[in-house]
Each structure stands twice: as C-alpha cells, then as structure tokens.
PDB file of N, CA and C in Angstrom:
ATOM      1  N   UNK A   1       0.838  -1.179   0.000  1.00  0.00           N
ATOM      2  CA  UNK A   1       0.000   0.000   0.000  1.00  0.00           C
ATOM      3  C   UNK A   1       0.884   1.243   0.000  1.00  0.00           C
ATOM      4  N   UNK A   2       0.330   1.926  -0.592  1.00  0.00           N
ATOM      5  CA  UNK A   2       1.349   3.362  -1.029  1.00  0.00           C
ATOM      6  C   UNK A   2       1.396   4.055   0.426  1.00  0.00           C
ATOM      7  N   UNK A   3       1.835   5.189   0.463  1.00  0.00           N
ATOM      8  CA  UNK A   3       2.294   6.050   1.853  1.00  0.00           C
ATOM      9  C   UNK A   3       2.137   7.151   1.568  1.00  0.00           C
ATOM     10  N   UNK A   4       0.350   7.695   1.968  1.00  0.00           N
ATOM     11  CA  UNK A   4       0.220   9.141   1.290  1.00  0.00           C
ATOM     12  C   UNK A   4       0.446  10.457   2.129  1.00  0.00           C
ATOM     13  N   UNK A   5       0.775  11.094   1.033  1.00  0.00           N
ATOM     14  CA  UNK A   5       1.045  12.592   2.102  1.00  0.00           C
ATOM     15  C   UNK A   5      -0.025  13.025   2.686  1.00  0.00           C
ATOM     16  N   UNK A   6       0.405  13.632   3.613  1.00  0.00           N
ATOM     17  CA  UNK A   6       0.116  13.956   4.422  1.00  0.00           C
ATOM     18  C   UNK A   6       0.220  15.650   4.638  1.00  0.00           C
ATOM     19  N   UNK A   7      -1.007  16.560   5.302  1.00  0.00           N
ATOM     20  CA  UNK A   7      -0.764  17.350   5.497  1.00  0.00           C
ATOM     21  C   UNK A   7       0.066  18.269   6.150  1.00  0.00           C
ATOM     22  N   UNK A   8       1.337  19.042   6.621  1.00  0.00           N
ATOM     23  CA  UNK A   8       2.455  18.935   7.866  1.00  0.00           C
ATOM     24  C   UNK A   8       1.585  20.127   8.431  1.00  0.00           C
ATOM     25  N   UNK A   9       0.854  19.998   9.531  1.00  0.00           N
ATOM     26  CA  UNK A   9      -0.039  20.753  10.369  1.00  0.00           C
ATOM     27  C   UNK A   9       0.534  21.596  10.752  1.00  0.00           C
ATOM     28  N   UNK A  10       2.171  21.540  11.356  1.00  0.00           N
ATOM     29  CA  UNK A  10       2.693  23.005  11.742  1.00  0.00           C
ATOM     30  C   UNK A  10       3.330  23.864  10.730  1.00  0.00           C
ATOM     31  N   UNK A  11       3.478  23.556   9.766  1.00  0.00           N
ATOM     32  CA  UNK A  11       4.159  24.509   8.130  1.00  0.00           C
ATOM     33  C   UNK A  11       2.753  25.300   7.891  1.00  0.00           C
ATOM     34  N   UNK A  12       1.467  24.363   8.066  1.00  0.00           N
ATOM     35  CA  UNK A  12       0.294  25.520   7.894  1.00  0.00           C
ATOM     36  C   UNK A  12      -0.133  25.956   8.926  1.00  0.00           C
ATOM     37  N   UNK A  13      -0.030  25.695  10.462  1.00  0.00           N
ATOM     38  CA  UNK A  13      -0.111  26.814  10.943  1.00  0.00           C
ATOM     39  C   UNK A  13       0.742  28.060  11.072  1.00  0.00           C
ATOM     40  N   UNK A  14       1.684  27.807  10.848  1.00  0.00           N
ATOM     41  CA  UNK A  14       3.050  29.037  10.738  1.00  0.00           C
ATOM     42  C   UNK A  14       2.676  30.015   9.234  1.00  0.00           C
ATOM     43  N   UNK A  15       2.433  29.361   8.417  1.00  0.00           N
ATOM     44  CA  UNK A  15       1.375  29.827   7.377  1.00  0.00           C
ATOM     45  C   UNK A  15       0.315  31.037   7.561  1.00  0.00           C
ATOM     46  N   UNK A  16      -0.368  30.328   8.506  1.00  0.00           N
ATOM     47  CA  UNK A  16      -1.847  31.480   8.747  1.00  0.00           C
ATOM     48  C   UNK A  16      -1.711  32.226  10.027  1.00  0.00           C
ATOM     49  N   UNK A  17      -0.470  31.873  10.695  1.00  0.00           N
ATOM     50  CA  UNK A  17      -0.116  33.074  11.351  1.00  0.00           C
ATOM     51  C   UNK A  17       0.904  34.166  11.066  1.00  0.00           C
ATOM     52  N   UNK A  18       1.104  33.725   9.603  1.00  0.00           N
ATOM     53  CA  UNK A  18       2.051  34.680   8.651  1.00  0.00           C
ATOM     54  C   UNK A  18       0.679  35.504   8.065  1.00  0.00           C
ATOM     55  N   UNK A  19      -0.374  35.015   7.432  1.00  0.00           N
ATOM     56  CA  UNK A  19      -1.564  35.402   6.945  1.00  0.00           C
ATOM     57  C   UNK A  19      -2.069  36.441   8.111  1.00  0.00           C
ATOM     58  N   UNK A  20      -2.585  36.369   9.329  1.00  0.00           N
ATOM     59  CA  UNK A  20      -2.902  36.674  10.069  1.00  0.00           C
ATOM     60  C   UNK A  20      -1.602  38.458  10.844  1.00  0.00           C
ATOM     61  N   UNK A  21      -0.438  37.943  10.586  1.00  0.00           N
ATOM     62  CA  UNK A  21      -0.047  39.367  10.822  1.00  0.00           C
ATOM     63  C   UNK A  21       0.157  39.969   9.247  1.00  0.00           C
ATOM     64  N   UNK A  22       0.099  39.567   8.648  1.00  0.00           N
ATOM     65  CA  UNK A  22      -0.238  40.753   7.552  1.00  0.00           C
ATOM     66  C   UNK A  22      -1.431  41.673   7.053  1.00  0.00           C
ATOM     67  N   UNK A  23      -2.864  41.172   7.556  1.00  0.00           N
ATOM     68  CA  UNK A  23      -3.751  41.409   7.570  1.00  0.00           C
ATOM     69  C   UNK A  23      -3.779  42.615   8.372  1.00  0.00           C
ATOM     70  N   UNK A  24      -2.750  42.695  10.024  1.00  0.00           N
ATOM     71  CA  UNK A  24      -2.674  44.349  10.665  1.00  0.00           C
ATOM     72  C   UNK A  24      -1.736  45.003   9.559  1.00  0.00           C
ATOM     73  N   UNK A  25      -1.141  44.438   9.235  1.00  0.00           N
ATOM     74  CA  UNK A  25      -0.222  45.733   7.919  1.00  0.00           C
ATOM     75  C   UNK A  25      -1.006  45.992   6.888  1.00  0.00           C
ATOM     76  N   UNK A  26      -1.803  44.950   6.536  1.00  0.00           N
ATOM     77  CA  UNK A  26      -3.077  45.238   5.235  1.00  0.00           C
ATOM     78  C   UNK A  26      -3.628  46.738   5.828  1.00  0.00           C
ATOM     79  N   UNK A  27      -4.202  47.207   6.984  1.00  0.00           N
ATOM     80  CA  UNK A  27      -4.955  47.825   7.697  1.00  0.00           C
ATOM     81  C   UNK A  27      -4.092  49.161   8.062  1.00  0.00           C
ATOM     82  N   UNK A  28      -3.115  48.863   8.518  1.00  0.00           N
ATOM     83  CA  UNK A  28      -2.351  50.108   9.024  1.00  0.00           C
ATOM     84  C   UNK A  28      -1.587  50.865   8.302  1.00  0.00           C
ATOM     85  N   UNK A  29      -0.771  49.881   7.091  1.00  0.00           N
ATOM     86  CA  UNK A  29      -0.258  50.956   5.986  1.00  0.00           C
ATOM     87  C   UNK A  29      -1.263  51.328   5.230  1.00  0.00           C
ATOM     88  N   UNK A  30      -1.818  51.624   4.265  1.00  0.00           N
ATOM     89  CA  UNK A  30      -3.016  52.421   3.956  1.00  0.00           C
ATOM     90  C   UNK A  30      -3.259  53.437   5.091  1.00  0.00           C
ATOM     91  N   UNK A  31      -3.320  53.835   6.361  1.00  0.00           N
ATOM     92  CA  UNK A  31      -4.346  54.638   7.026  1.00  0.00           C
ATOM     93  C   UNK A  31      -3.075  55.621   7.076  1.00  0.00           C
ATOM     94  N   UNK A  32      -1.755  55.106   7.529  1.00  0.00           N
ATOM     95  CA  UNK A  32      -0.769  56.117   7.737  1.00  0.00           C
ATOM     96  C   UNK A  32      -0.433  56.394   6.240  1.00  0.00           C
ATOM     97  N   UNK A  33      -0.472  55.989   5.139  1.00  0.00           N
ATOM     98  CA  UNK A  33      -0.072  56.832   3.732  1.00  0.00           C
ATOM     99  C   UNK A  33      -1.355  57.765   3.676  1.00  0.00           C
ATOM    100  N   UNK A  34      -2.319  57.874   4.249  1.00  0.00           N
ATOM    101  CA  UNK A  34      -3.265  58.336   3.987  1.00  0.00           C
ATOM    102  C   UNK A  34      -3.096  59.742   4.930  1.00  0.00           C
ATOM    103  N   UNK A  35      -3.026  59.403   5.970  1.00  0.00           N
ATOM    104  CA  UNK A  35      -2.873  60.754   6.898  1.00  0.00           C
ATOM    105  C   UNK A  35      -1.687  61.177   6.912  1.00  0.00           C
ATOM    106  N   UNK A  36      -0.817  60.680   5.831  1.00  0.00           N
ATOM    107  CA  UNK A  36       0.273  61.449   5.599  1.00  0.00           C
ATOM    108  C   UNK A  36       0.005  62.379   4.567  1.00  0.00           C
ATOM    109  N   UNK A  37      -0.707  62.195   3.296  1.00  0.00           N
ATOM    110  CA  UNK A  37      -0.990  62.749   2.079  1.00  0.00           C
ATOM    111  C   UNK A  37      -2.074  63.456   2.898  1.00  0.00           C
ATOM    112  N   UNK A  38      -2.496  63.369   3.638  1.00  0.00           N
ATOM    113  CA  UNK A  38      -3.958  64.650   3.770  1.00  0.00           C
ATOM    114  C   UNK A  38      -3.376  65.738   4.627  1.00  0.00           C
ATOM    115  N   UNK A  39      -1.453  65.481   4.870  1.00  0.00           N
ATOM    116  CA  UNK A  39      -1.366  66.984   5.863  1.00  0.00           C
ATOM    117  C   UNK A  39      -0.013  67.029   4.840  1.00  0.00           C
ATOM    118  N   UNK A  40       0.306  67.084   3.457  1.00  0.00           N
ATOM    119  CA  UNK A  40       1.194  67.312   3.150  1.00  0.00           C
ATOM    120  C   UNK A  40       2.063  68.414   3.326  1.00  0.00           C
ATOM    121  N   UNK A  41       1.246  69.706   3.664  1.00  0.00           N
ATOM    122  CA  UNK A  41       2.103  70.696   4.232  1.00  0.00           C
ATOM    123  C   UNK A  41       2.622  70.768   6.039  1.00  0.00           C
ATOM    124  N   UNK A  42       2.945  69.742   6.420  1.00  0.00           N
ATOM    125  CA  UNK A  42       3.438  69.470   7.745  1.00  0.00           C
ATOM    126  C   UNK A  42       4.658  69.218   7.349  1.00  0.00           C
ATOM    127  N   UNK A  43       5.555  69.831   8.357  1.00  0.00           N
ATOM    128  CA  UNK A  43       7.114  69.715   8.157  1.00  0.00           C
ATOM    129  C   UNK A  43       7.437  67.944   8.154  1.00  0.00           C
ATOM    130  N   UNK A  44       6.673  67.124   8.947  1.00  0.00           N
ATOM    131  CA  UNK A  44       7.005  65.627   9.226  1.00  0.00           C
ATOM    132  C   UNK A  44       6.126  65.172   8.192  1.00  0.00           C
ATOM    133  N   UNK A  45       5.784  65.754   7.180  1.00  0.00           N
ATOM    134  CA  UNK A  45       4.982  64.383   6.097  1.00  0.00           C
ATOM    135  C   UNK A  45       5.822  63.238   5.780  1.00  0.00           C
ATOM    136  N   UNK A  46       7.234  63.201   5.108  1.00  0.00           N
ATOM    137  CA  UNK A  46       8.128  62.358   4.719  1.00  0.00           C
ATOM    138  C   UNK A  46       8.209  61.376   5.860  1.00  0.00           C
ATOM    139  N   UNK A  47       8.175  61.930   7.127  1.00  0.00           N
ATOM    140  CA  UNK A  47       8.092  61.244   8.835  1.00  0.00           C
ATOM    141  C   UNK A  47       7.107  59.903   8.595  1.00  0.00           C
ATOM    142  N   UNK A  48       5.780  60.498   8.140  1.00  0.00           N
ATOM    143  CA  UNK A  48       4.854  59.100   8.078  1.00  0.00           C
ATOM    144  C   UNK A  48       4.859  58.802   6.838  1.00  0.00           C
ATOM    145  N   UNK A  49       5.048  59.146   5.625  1.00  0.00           N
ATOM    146  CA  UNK A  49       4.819  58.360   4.372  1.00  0.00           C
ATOM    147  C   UNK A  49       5.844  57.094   4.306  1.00  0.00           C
ATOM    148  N   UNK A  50       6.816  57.474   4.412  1.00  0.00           N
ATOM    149  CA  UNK A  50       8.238  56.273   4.479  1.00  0.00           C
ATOM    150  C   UNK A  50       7.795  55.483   5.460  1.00  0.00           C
ATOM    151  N   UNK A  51       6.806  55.509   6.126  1.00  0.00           N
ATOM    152  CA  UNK A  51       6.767  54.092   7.604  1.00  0.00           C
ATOM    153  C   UNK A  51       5.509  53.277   7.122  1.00  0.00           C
ATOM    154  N   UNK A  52       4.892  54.375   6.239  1.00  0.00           N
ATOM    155  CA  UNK A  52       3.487  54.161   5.527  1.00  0.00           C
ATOM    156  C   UNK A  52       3.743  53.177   4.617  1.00  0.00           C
ATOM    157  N   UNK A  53       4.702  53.588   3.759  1.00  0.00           N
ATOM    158  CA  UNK A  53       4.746  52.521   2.433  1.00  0.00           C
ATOM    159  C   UNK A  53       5.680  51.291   2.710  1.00  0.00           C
ATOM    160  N   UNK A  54       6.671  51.872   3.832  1.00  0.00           N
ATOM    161  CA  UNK A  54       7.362  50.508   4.040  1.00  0.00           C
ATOM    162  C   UNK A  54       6.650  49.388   4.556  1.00  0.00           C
ATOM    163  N   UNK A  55       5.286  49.359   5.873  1.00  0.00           N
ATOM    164  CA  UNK A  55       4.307  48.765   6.345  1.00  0.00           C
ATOM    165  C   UNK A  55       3.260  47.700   5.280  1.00  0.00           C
ATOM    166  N   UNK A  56       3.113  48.808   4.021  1.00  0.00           N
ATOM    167  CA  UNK A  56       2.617  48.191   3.005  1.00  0.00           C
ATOM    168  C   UNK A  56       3.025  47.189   2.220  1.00  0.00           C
ATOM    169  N   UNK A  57       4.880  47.604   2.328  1.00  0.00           N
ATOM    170  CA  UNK A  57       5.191  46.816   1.039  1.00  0.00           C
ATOM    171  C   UNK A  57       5.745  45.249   2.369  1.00  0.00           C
ATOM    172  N   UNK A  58       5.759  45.584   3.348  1.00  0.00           N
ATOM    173  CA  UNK A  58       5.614  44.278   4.588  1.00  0.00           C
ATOM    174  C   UNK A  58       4.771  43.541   4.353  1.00  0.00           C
ATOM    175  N   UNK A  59       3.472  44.020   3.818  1.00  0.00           N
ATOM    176  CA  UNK A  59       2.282  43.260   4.217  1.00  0.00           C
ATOM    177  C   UNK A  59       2.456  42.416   2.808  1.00  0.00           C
ATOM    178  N   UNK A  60       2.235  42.930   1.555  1.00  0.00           N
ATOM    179  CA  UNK A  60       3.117  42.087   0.440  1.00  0.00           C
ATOM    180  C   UNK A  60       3.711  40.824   0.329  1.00  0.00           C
ATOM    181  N   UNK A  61       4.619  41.558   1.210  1.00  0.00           N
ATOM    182  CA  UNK A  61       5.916  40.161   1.545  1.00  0.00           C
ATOM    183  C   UNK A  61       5.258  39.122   2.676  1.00  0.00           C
ATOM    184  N   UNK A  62       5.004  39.523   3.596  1.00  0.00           N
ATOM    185  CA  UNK A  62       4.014  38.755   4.310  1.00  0.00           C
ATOM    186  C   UNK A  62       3.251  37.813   3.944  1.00  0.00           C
ATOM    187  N   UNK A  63       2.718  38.353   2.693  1.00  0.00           N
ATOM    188  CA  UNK A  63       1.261  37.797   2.081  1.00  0.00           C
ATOM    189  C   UNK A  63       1.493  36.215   1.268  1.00  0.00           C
ATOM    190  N   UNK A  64       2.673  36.880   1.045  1.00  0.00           N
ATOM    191  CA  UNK A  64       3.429  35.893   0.085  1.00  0.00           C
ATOM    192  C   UNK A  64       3.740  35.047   0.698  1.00  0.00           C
ATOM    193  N   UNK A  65       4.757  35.207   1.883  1.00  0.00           N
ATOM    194  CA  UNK A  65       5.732  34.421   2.320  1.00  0.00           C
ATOM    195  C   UNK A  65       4.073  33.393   3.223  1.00  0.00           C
ATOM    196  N   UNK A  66       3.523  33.819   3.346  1.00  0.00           N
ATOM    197  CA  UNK A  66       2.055  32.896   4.356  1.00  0.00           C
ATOM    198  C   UNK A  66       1.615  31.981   3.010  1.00  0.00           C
ATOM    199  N   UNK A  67       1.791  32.725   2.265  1.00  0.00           N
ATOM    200  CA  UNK A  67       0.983  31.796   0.842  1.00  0.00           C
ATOM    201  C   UNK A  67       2.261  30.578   0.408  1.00  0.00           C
ATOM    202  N   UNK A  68       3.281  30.815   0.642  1.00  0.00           N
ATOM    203  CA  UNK A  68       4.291  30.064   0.348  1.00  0.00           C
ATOM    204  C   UNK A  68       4.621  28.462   1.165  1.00  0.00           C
ATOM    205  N   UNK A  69       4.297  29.647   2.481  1.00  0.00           N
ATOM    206  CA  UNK A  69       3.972  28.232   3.913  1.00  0.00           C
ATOM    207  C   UNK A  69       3.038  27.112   3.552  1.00  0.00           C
ATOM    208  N   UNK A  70       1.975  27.845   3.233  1.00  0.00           N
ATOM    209  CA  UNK A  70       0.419  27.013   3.370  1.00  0.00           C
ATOM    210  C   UNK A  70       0.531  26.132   2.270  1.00  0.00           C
ATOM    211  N   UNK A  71       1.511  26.429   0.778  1.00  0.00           N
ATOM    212  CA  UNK A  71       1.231  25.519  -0.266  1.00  0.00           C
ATOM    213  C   UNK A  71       2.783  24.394   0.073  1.00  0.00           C
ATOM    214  N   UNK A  72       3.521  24.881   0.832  1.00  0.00           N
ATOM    215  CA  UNK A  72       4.674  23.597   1.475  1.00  0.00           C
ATOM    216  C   UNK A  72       3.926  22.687   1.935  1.00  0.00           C
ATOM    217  N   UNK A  73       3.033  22.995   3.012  1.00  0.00           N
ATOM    218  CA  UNK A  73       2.534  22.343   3.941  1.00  0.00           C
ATOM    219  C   UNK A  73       1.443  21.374   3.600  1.00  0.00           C
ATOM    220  N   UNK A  74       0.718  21.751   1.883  1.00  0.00           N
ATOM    221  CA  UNK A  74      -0.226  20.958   1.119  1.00  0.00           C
ATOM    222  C   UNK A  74       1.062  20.035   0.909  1.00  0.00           C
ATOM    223  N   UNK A  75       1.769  20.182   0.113  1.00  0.00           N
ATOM    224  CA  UNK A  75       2.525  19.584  -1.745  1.00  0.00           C
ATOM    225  C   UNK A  75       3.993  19.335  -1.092  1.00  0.00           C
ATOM    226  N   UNK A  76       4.835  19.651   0.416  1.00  0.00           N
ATOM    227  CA  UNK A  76       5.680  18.218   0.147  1.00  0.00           C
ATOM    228  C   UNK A  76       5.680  17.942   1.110  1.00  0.00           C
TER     229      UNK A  76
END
C-alpha cells in the first residue's frame, strides 16, 4: 500500500499566522499613507509616508511568504 502525504499541520499553521499578521499591515499601511498625504504641508509628512509605504510593502511580503507556507505544507 502506497504512503500518502500527508498534510504537515505546523508549516500551515506558521502559514496562517504569517496570513494573520499581515492582515494588521493590510490595515495600518493604507491609514498612515493616507494621513500622511492629507497633511502634506506638515514639516514631518516624509516622517509618516516612508513608515506608511514601508508597512505596506511588509504586508506584500508577508502575504506571500504565508501563501508560500500554506502551499509547502499541502505539496511536500
């Protein structure tokens, strides 16, 4: 009888708790690029846009790297 795979339960939970903190960066970069662009004449705009987009482009990588977990944890 063959020897089938098997799901590895902790590669997908490490997975959806990669999913799960990107979802606060989904949320928080957007609000700070946002209240950065609505006071552009404040001496600190550059202050929040750079924490703004870096947060965003986290959540990205995040998104990925959770999507990367979860299909290990199907397929080997």
């Amino acid at each position: 009888m063959e020897d089938q795979k098997r799901t590895n339960k902790e590669v997908l939970a490490k997975g959806v708790k990669t999913l799960a903190m990107a979802l606060g960066a989904i949320g928080l970069g957007p609000v700070i690029v946002y209240n950065a662009f609505m006071n552009k004449e404040h001496p600190l705009f550059l202050v929040a846009l750079i924490p703004g987009i870096l947060i965003m482009l986290l959540a990205i990588f995040l998104i990925l790297k959770g999507i990367n977990l979860m299909l290990k944890s199907f397929f080997d």
